[in-house]
N, C-alpha and C. Protein backbone atom coordinates (compact mmCIF):
# COMPACT_ATOMS: atom_id res chain seq x y z
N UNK A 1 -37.75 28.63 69.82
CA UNK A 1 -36.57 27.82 70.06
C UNK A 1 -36.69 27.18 71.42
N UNK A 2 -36.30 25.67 71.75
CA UNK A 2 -36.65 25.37 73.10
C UNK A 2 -34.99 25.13 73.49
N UNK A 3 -34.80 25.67 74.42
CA UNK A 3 -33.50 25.19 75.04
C UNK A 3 -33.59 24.07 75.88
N UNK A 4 -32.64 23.49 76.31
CA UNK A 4 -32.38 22.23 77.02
C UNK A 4 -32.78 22.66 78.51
N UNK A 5 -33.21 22.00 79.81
CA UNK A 5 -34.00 22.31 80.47
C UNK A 5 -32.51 22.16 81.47
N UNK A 6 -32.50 23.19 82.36
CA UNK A 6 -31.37 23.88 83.35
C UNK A 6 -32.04 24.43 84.46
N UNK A 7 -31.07 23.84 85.71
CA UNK A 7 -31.35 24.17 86.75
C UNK A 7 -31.21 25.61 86.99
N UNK A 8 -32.13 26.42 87.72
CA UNK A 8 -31.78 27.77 88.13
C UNK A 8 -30.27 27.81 88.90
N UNK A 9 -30.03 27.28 89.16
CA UNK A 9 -29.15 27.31 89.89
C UNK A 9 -27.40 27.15 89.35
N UNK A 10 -27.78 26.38 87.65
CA UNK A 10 -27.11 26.60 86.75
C UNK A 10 -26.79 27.69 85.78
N UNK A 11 -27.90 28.81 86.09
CA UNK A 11 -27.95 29.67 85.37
C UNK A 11 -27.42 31.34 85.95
N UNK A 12 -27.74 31.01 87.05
CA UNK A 12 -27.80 32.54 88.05
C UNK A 12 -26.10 32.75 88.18
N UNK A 13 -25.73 33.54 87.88
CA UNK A 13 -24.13 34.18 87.98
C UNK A 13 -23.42 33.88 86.67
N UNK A 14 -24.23 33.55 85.62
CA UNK A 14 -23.38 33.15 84.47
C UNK A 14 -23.65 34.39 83.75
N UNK A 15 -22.97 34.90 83.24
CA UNK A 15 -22.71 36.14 82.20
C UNK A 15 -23.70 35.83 80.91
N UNK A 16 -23.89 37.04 80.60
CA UNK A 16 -25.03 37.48 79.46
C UNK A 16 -24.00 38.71 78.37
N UNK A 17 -24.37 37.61 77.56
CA UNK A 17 -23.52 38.40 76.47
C UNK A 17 -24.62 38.06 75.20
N UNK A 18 -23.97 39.40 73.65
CA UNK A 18 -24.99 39.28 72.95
C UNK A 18 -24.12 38.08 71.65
N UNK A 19 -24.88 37.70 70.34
CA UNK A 19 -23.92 36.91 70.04
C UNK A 19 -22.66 37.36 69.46
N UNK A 20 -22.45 38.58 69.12
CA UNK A 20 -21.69 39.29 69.04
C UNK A 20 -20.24 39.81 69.73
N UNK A 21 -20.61 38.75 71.13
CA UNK A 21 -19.96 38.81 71.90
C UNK A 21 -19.77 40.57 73.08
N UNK A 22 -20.97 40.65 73.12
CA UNK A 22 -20.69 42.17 73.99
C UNK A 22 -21.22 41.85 74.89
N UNK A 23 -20.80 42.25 76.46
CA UNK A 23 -20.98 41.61 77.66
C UNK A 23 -21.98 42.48 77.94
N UNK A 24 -23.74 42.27 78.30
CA UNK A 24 -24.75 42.60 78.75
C UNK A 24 -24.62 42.95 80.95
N UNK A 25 -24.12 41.47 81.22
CA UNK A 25 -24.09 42.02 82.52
C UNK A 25 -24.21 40.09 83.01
N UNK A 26 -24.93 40.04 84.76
CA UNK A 26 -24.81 38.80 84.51
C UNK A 26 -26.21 38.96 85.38
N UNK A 27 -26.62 37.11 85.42
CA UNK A 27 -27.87 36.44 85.59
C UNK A 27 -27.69 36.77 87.13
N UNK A 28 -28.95 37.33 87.87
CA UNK A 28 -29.28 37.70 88.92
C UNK A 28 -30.42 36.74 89.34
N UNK A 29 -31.34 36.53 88.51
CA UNK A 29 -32.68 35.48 89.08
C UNK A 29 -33.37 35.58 87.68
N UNK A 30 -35.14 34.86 87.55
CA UNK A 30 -35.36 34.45 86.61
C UNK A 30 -36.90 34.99 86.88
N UNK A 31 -37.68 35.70 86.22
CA UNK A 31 -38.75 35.82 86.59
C UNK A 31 -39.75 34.62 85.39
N UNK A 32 -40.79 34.32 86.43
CA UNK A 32 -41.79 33.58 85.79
C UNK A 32 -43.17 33.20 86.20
N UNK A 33 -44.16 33.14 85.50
CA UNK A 33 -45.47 32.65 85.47
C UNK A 33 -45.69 31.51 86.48
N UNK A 34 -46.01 31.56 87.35
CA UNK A 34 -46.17 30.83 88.60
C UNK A 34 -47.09 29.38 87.59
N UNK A 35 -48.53 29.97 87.59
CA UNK A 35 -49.36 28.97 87.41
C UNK A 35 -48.57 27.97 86.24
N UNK A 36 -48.25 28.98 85.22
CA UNK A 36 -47.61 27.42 83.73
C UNK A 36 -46.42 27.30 84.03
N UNK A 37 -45.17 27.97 84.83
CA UNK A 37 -43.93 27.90 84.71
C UNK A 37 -43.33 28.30 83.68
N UNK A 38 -43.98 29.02 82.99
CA UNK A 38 -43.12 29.75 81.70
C UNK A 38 -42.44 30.85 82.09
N UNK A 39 -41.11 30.59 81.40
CA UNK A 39 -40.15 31.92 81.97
C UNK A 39 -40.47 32.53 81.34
N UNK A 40 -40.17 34.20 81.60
CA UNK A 40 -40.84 35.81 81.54
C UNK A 40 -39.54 36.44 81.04
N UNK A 41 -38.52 36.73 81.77
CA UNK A 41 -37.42 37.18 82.26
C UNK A 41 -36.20 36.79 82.93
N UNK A 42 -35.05 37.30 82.44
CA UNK A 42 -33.50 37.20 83.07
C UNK A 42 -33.57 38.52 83.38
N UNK A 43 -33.11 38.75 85.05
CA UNK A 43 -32.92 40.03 85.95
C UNK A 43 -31.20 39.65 86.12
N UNK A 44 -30.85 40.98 85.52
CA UNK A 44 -29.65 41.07 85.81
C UNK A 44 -28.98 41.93 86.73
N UNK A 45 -27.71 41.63 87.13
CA UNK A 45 -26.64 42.86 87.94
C UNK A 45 -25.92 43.02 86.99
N UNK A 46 -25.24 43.69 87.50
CA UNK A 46 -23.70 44.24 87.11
C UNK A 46 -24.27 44.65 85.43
N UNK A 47 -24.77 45.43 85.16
CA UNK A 47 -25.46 45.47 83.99
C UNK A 47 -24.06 46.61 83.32
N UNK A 48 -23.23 46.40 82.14
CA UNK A 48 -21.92 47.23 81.18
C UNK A 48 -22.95 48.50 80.61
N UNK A 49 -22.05 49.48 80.55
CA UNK A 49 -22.61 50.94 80.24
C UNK A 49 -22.73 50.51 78.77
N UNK A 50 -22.66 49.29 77.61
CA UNK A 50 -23.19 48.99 77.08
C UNK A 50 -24.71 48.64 76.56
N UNK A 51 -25.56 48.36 78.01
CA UNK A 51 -26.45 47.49 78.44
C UNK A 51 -27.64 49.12 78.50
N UNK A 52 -27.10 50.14 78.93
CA UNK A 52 -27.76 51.88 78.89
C UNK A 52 -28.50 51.63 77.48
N UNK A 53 -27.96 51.95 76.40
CA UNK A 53 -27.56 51.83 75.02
C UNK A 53 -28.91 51.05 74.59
N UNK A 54 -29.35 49.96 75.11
CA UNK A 54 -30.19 49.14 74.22
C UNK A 54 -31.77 49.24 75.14
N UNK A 55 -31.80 50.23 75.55
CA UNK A 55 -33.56 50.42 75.90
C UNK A 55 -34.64 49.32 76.83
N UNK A 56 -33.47 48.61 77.73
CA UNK A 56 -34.25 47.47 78.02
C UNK A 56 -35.49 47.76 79.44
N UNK A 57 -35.89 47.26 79.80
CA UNK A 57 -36.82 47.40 80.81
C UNK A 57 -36.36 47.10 82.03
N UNK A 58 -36.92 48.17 82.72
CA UNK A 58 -35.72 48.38 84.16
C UNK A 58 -37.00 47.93 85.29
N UNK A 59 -36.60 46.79 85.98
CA UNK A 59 -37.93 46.63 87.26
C UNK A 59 -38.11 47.80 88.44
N UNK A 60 -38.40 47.91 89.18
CA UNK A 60 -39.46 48.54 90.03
C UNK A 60 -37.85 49.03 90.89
N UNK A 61 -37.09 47.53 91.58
CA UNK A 61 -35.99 47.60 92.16
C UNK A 61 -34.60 48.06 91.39
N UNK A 62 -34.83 48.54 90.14
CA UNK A 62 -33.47 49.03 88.57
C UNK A 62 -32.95 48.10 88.51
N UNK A 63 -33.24 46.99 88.24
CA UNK A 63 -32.95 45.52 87.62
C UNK A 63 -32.80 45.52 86.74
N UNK A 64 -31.90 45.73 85.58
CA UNK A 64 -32.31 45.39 84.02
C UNK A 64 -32.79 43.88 83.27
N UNK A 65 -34.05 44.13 82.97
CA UNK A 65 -35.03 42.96 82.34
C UNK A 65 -34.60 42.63 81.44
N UNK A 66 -34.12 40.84 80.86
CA UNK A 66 -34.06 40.70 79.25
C UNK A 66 -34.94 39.62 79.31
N UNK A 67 -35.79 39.65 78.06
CA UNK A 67 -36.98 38.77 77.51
C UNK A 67 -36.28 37.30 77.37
N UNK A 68 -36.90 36.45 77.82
CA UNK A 68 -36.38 35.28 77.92
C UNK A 68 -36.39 34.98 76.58
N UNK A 69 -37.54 34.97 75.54
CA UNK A 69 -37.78 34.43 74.56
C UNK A 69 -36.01 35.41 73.39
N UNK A 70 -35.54 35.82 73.93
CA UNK A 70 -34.33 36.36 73.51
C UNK A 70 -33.12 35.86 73.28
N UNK A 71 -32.91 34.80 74.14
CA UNK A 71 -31.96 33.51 74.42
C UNK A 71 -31.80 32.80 73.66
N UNK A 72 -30.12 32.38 72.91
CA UNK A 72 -30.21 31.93 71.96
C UNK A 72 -29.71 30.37 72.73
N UNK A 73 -28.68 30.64 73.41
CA UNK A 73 -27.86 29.03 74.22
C UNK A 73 -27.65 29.60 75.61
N UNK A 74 -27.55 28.53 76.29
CA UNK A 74 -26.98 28.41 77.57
C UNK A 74 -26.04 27.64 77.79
N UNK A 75 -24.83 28.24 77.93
CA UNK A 75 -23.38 27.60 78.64
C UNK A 75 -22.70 27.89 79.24
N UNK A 76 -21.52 28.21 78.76
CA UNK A 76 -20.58 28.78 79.34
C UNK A 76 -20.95 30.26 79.97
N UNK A 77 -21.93 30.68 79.31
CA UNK A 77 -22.56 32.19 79.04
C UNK A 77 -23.95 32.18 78.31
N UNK A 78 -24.74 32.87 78.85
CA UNK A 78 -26.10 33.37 78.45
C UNK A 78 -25.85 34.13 76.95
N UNK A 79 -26.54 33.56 75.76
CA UNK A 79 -25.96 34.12 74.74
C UNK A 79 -27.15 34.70 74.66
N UNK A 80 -27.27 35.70 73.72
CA UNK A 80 -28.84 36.73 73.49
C UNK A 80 -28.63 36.81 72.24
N UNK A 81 -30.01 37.02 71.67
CA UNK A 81 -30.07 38.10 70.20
C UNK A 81 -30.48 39.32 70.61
N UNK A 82 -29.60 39.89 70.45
CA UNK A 82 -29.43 41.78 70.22
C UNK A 82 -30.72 42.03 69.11
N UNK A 83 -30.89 41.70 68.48
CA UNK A 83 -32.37 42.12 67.39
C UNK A 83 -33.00 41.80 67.84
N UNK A 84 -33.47 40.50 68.95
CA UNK A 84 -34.93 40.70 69.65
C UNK A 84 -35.10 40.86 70.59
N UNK A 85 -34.16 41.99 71.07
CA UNK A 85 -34.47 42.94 72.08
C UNK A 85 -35.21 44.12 71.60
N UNK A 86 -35.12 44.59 70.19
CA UNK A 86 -36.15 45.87 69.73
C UNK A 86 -37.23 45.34 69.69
């Protein structure tokens, strides 16, 4: 899926929810592949005792990692698929 191309700066503090509407936590920074610029990762804060629950990958600093390729829209809110997080 290609999303519409957004400034980091549009993205960082916007809430992450699944489409289901359950609040994950919110956008902290963006990890990515220097040389191609392909995003890797959404590092989040404020991560909901919901967010325990789904097994995600915690960085070095307890960041909770979500797979970029996971992202369904960007707007109002970071929407996710909850199934391709397993």
């Amino acid at each position: 899926m290609t999303l519409d191309k957004k400034p980091l700066k549009e993205i960082i503090g916007k809430r992450v929810v699944t489409k289901d509407g359950k609040i994950i936590g919110v956008v902290k920074d963006i990890t990515f592949e220097t040389k191609t610029g392909e995003l890797i990762q959404l590092v989040l804060r404020d991560p909901t005792p919901y967010t325990r629950n789904l097994n995600l990958e915690v960085s070095s600093a307890k960041d909770v990692l979500i797979p970029y390729n996971t992202i369904i829209a960007i707007g109002d809110f970071v929407v996710i698929s909850e199934e391709d997080l397993a």
